[in-house]
N, C-alpha and C. Protein backbone atom coordinates (compact mmCIF):
# COMPACT_ATOMS: atom_id res chain seq x y z
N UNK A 1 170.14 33.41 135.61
CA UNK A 1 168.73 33.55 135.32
C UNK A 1 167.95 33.30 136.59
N UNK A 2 167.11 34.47 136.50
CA UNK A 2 166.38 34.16 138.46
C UNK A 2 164.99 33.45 137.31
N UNK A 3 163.86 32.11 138.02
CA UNK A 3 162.80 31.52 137.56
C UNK A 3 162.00 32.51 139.08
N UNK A 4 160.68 32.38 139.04
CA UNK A 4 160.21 32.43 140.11
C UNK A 4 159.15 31.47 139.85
N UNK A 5 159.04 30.89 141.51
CA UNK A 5 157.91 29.91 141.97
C UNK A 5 156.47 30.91 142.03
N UNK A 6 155.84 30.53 141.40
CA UNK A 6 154.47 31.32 141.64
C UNK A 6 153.61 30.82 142.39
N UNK A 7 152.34 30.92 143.36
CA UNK A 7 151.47 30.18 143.36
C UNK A 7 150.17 30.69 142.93
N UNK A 8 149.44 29.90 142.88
CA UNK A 8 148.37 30.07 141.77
C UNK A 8 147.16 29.56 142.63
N UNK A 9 146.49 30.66 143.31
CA UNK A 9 145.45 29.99 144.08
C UNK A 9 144.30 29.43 143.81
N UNK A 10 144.02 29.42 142.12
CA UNK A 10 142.60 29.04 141.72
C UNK A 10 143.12 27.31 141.49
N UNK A 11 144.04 27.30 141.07
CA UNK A 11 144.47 25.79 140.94
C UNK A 11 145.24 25.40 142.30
N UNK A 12 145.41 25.86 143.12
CA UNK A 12 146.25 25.48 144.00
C UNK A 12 147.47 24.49 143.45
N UNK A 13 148.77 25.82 142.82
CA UNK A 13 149.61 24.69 142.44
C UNK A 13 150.50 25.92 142.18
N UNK A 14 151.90 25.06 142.13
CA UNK A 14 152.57 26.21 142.07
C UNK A 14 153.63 26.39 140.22
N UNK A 15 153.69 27.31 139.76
CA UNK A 15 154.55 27.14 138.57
C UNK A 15 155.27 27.80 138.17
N UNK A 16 156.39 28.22 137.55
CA UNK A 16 157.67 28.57 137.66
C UNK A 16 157.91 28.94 136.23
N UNK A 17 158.12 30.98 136.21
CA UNK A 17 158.15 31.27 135.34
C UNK A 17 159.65 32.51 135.10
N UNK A 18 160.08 32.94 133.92
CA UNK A 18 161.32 33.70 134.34
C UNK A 18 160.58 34.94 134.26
N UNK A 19 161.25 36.36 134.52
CA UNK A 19 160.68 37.50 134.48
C UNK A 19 159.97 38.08 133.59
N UNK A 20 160.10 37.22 131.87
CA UNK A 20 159.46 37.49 130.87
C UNK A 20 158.46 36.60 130.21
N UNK A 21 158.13 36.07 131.56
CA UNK A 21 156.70 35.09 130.74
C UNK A 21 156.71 33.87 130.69
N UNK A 22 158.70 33.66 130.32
CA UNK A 22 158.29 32.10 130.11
C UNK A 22 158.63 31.11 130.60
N UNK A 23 157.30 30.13 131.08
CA UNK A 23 157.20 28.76 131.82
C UNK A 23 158.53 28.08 131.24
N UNK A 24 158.44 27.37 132.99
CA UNK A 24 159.86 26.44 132.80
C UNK A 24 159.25 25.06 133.41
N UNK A 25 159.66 23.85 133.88
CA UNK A 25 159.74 23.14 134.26
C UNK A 25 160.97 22.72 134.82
N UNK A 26 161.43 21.58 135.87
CA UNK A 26 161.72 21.32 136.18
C UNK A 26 162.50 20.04 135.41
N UNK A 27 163.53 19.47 134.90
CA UNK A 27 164.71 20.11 135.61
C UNK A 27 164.71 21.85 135.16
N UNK A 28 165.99 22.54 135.54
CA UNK A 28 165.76 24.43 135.10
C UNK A 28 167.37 24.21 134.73
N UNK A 29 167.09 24.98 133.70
CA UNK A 29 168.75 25.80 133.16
C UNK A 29 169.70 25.70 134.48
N UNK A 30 170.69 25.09 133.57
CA UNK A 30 171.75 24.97 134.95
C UNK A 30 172.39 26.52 134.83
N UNK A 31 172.70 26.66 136.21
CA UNK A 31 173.14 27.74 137.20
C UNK A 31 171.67 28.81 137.34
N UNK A 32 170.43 28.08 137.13
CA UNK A 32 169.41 29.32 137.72
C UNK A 32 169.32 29.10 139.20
N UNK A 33 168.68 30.52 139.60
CA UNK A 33 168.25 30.80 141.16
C UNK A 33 166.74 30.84 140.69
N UNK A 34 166.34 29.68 141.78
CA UNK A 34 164.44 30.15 141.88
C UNK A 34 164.51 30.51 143.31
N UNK A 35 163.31 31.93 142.97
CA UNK A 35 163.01 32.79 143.86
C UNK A 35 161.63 32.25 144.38
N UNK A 36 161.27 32.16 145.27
CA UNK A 36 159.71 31.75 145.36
C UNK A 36 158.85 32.63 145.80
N UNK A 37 157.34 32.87 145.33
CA UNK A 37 156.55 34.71 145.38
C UNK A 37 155.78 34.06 145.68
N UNK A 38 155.45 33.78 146.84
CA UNK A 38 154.11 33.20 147.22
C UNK A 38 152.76 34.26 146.75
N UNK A 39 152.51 34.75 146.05
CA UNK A 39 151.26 35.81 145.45
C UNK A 39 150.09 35.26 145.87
N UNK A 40 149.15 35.92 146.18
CA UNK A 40 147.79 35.53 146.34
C UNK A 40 147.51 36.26 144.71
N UNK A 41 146.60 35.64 143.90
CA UNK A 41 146.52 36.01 142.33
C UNK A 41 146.13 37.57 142.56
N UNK A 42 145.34 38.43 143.47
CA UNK A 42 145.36 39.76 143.10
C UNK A 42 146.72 40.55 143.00
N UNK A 43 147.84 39.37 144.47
CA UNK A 43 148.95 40.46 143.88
C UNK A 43 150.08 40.14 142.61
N UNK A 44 149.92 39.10 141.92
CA UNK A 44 150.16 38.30 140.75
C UNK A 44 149.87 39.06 140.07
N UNK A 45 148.18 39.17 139.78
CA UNK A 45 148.13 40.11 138.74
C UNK A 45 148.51 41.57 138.57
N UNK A 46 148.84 42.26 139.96
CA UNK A 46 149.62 43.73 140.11
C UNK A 46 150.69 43.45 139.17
N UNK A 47 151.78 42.73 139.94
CA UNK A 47 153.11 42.66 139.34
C UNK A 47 152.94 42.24 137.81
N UNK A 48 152.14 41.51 137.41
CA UNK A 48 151.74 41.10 135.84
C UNK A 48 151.25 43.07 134.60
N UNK A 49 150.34 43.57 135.62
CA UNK A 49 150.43 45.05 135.06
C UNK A 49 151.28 45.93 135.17
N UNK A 50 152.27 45.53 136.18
CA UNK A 50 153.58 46.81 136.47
C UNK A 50 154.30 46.35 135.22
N UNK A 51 154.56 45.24 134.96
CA UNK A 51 155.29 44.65 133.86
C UNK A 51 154.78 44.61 132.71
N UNK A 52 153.72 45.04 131.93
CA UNK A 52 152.61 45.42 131.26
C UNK A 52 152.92 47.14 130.96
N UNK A 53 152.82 47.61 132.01
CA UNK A 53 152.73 49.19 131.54
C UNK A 53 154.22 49.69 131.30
N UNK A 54 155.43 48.72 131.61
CA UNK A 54 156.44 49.28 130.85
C UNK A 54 156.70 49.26 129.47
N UNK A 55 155.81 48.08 129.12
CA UNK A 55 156.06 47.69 127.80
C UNK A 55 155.16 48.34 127.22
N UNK A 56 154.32 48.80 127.86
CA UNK A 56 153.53 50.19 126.64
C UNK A 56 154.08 51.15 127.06
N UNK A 57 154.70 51.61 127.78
CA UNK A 57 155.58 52.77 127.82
C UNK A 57 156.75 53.35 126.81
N UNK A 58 157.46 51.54 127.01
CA UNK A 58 158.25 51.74 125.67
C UNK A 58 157.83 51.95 124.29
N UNK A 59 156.53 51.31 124.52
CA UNK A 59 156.46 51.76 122.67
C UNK A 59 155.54 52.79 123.06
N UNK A 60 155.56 53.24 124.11
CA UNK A 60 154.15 55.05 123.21
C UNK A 60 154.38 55.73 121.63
N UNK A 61 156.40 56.03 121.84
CA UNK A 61 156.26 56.40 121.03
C UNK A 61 155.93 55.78 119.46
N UNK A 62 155.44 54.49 118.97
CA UNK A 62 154.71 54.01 118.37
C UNK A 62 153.87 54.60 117.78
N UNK A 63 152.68 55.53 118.48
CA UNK A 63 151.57 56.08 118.34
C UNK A 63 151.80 57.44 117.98
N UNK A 64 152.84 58.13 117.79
CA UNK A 64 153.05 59.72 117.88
C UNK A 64 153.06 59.69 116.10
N UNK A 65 152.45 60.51 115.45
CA UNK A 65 152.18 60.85 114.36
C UNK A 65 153.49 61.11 113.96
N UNK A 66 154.81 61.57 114.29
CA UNK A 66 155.89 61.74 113.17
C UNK A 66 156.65 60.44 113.55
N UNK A 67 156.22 59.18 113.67
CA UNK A 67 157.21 58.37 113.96
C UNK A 67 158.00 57.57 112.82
N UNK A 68 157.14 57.71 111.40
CA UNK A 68 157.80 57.44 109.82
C UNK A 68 157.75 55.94 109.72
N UNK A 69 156.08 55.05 110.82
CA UNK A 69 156.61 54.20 110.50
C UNK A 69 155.35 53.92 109.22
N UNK A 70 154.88 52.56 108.85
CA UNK A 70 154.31 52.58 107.66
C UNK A 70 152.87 51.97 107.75
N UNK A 71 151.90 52.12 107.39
CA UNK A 71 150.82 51.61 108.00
C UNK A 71 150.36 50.67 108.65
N UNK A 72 150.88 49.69 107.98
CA UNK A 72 151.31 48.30 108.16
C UNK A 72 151.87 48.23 109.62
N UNK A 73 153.07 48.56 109.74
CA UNK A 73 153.72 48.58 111.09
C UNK A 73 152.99 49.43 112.09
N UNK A 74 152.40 50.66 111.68
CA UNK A 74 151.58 51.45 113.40
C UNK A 74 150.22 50.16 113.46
N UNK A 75 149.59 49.26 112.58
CA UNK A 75 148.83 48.25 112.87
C UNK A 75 149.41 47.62 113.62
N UNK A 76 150.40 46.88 112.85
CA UNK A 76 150.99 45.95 114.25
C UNK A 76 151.39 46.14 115.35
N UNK A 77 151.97 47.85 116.09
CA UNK A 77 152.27 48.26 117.06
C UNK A 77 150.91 48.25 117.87
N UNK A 78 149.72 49.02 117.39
CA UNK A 78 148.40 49.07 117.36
C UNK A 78 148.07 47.79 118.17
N UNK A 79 147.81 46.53 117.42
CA UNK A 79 147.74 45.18 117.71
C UNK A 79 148.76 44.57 118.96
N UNK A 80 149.42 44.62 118.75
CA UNK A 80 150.62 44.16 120.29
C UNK A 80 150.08 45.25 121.45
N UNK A 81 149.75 46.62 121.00
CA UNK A 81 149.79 47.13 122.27
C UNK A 81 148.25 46.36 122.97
N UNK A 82 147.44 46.26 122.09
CA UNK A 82 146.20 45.86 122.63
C UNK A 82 145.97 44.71 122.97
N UNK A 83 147.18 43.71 122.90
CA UNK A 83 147.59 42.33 123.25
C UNK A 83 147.85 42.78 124.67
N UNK A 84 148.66 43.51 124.72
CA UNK A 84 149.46 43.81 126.26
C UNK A 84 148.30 44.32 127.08
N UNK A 85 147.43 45.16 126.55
CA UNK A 85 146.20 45.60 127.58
C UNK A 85 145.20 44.36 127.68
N UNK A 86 144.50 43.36 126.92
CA UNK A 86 144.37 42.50 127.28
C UNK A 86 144.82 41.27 128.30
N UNK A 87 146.22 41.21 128.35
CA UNK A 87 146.98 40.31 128.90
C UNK A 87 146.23 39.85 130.08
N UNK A 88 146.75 40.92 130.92
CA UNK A 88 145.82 40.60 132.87
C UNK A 88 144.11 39.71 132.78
N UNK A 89 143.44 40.65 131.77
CA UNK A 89 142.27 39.38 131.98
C UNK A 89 141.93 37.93 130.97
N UNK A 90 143.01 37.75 130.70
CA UNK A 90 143.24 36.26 130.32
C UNK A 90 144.12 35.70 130.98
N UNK A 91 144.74 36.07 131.77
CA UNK A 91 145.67 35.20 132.70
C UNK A 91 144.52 35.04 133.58
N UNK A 92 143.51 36.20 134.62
CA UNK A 92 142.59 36.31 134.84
C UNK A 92 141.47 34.50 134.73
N UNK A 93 141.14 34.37 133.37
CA UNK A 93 140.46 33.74 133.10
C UNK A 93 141.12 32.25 132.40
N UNK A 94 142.19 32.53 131.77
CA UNK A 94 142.99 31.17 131.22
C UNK A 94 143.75 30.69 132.38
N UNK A 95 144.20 31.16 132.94
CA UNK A 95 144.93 30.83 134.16
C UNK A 95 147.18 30.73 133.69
N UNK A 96 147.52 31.35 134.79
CA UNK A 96 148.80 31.05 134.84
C UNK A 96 149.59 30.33 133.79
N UNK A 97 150.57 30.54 132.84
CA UNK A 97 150.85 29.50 132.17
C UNK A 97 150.26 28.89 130.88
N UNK A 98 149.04 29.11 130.63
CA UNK A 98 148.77 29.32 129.74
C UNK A 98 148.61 30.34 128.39
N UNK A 99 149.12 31.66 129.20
CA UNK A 99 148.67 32.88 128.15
C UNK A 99 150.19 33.44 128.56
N UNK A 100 151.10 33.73 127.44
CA UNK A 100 152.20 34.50 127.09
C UNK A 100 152.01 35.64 126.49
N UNK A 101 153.18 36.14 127.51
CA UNK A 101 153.65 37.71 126.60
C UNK A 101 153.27 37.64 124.93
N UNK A 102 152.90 38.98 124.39
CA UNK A 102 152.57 39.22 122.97
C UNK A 102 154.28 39.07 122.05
N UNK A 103 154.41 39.00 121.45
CA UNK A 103 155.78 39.39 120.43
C UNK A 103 155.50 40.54 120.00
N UNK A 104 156.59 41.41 120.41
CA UNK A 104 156.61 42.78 119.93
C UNK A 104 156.74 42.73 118.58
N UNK A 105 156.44 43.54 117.13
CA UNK A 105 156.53 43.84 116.30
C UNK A 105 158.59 43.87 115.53
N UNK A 106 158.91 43.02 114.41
CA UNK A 106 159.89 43.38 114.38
C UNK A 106 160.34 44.46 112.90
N UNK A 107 161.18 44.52 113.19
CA UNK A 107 161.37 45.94 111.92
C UNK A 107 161.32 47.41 112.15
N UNK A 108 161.40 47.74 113.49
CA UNK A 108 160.33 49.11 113.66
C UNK A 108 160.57 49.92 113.01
């Protein structure tokens, strides 16, 4: 498991997260590698939308009218995707560590 060291220039501090969001602390899962990304937060938040637009990529097809799923479920796809477009400006404004990845929808 790679963690990465982030830094976080509005707090000046650094915190340590795995590729999918989630904060760790110190001690870390034995046998991880931390990587350290020194980011200034504009390029934080890049890499935070590159990782963002795959995950609406994967679900586009979600949205395609023959997908058979049930109303209920294109809501909740609906809802997560607009979690994920939100994301960047609440990390933005909540800061680092506080705001996690959405949970994708299960059942599809």
């Amino acid at each position: 498991m790679i963690i990465f060291k982030i830094y976080d220039p509005e707090t000046i501090t650094f915190g340590y997260w795995d590729e999918f969001g989630t904060k760790y602390v110190e001690p870390f899962p034995s046998g991880s590698q931390v990587v350290e990304k020194p980011y200034t937060l504009a390029q934080a938040l890049r890499e935070l939308r590159a990782r963002r637009n795959t995950f609406l990529y994967e679900s586009d097809w979600t949205q395609l009218p023959d997908t058979g799923l049930t109303a209920d479920k294109l809501l909740e796809w609906r809802d997560y995707r607009q979690q994920l477009r939100d994301l960047p400006a609440l990390v933005a404004t909540q800061g680092w560590g506080n705001v996690g990845w959405p949970a994708q929808p299960l059942d599809r």
